[in-house]
Protein backbone atom coordinates (compact mmCIF):
# COMPACT_ATOMS: atom_id res chain seq x y z
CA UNK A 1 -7.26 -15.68 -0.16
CA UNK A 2 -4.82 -15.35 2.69
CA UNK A 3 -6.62 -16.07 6.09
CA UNK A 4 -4.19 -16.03 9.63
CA UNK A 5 -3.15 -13.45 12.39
CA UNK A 6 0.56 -11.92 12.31
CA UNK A 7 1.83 -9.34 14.96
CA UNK A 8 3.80 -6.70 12.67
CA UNK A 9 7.69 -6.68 14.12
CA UNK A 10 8.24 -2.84 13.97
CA UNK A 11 6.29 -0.27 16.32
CA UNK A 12 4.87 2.35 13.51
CA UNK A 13 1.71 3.40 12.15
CA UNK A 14 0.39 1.06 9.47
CA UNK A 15 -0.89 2.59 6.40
CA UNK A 16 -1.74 0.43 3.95
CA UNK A 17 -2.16 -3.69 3.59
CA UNK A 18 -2.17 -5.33 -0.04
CA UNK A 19 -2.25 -9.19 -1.07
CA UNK A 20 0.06 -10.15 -3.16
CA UNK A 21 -0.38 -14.22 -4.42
CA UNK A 22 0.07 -15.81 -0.94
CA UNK A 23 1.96 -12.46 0.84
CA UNK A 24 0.74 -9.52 2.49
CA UNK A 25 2.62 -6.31 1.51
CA UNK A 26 2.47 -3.87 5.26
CA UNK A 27 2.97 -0.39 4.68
CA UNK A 28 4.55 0.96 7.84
CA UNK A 29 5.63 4.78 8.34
CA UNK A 30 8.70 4.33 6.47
CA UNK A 31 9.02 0.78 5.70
CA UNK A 32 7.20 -2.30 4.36
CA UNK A 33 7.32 -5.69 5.60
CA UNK A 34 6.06 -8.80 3.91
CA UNK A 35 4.36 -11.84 4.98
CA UNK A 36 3.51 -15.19 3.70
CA UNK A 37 0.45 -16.80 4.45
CA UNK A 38 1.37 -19.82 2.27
CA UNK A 39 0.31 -21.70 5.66
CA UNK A 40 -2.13 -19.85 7.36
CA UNK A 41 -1.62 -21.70 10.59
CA UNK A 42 1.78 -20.14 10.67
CA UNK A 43 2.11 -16.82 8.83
CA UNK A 44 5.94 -15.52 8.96
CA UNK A 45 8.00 -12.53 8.31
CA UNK A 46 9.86 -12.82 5.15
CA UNK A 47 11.31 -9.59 4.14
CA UNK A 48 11.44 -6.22 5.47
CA UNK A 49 12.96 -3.17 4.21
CA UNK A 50 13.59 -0.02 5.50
CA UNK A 51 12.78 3.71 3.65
CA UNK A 52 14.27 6.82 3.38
CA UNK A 53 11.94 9.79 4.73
CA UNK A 54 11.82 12.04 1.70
CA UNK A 55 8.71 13.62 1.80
CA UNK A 56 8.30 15.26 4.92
CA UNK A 57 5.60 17.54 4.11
CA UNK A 58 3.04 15.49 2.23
CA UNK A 59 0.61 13.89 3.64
CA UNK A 60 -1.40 10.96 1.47
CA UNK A 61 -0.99 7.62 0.84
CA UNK A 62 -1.58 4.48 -0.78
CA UNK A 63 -0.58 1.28 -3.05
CA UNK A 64 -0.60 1.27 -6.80
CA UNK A 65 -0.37 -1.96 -8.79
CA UNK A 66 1.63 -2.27 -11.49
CA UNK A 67 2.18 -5.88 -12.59
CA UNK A 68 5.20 -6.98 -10.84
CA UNK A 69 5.88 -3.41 -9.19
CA UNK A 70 3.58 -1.71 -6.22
CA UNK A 71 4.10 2.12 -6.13
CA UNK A 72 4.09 2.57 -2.72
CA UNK A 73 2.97 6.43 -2.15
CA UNK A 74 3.64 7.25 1.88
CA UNK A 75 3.18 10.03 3.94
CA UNK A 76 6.85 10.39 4.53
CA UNK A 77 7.93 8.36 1.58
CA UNK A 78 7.18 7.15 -2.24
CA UNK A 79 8.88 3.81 -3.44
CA UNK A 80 8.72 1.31 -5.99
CA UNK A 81 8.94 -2.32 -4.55
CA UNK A 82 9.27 -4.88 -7.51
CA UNK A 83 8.17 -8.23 -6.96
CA UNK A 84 9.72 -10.21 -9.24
CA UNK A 85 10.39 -14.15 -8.45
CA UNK A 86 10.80 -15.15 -4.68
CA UNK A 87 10.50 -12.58 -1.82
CA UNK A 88 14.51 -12.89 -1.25
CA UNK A 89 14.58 -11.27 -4.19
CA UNK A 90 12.61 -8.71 -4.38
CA UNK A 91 14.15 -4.67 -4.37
CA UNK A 92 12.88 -1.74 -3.27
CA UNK A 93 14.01 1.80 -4.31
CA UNK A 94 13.13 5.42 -3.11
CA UNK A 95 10.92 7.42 -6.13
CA UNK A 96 12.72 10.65 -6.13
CA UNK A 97 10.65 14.23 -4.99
CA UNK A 98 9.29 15.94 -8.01
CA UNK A 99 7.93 19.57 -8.29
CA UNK A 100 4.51 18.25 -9.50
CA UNK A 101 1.93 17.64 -6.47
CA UNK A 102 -0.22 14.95 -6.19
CA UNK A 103 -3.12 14.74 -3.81
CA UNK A 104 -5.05 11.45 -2.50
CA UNK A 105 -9.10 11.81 -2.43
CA UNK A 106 -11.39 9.70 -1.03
CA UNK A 107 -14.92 8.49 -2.75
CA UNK A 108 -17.74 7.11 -0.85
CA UNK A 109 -21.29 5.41 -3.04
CA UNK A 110 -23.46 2.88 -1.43
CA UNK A 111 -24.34 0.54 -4.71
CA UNK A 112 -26.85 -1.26 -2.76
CA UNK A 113 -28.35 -1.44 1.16
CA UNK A 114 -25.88 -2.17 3.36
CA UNK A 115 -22.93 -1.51 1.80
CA UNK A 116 -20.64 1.29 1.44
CA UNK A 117 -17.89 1.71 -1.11
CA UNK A 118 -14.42 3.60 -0.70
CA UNK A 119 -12.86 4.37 -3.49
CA UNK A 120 -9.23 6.28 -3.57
CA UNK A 121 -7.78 8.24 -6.26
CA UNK A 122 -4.37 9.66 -6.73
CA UNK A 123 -5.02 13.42 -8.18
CA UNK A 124 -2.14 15.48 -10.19
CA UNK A 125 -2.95 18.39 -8.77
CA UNK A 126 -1.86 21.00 -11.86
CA UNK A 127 -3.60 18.79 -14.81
CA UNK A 128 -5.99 17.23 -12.81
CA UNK A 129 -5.50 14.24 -13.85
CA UNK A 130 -6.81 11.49 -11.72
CA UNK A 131 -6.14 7.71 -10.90
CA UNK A 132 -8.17 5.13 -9.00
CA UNK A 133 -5.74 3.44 -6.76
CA UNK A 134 -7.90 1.67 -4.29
CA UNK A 135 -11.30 0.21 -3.73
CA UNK A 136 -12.71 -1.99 -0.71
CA UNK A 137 -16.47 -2.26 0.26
CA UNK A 138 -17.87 -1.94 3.89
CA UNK A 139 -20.84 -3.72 5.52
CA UNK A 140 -23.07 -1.57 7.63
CA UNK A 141 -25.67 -2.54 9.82
């Protein structure tokens, strides 16, 4: 697992962090930077890409993994990054608006003393249908 410190280079809200191999995918406000931690001692900056704000009204978000592809679902933005090969040459595109909405929920269990578990699901909000796109655990004291 990835371990090292990395200032991000753009000045906007982070959203969401996900390890891919030795890189760290950044979701920013409307753009995602990645880092490798190949040598911890000296993460770096290794490709950044800017998005177009096409969702101005929604307000979720969160990383789905799909194989080579992350579904990157932003406030502002939805994209599909595919990560394919070496970071020069991975390609990011813009996921076109649809008339379906889609809410995020969160999910909090405590499976044993001490910890606490978020999990987030991506909701269609029509059929109902529901996806589990994140979990992480949390100490508590």
């Amino acid at each position: 697992m990835p371990a090292g410190s990395v200032c991000l280079t753009k000045r906007a809200a982070l959203h969401q962090l996900t390890r891919q191999g030795d890189y760290i995918v950044a979701q920013l406000w409307n753009a995602i930077e990645i880092y490798s931690f190949a040598d911890p001692r000296a993460p770096r900056l290794v490709r950044s890409f800017t998005l177009d704000e096409t969702h101005p009204s929604w307000g979720g978000g969160g990383i789905v993994h799909e194989g080579d592809r992350l579904l990157v679902l932003g406030t502002t933005v939805s994209a599909e990054l595919t990560l394919a090969g070496p970071p020069s040459s991975w390609s990011v595109r813009n996921l076109e608006p649809t008339a379906e909405r889609f809410a995020v929920l969160w999910r909090e269990t405590r499976p044993s003393a001490g910890v606490l578990r978020h999990r987030q699901y991506l909701r269609a909000v029509e059929s109902g249908a529901t996806m589990q796109i994140d979990v992480h655990d949390e100490t508590i004291d």
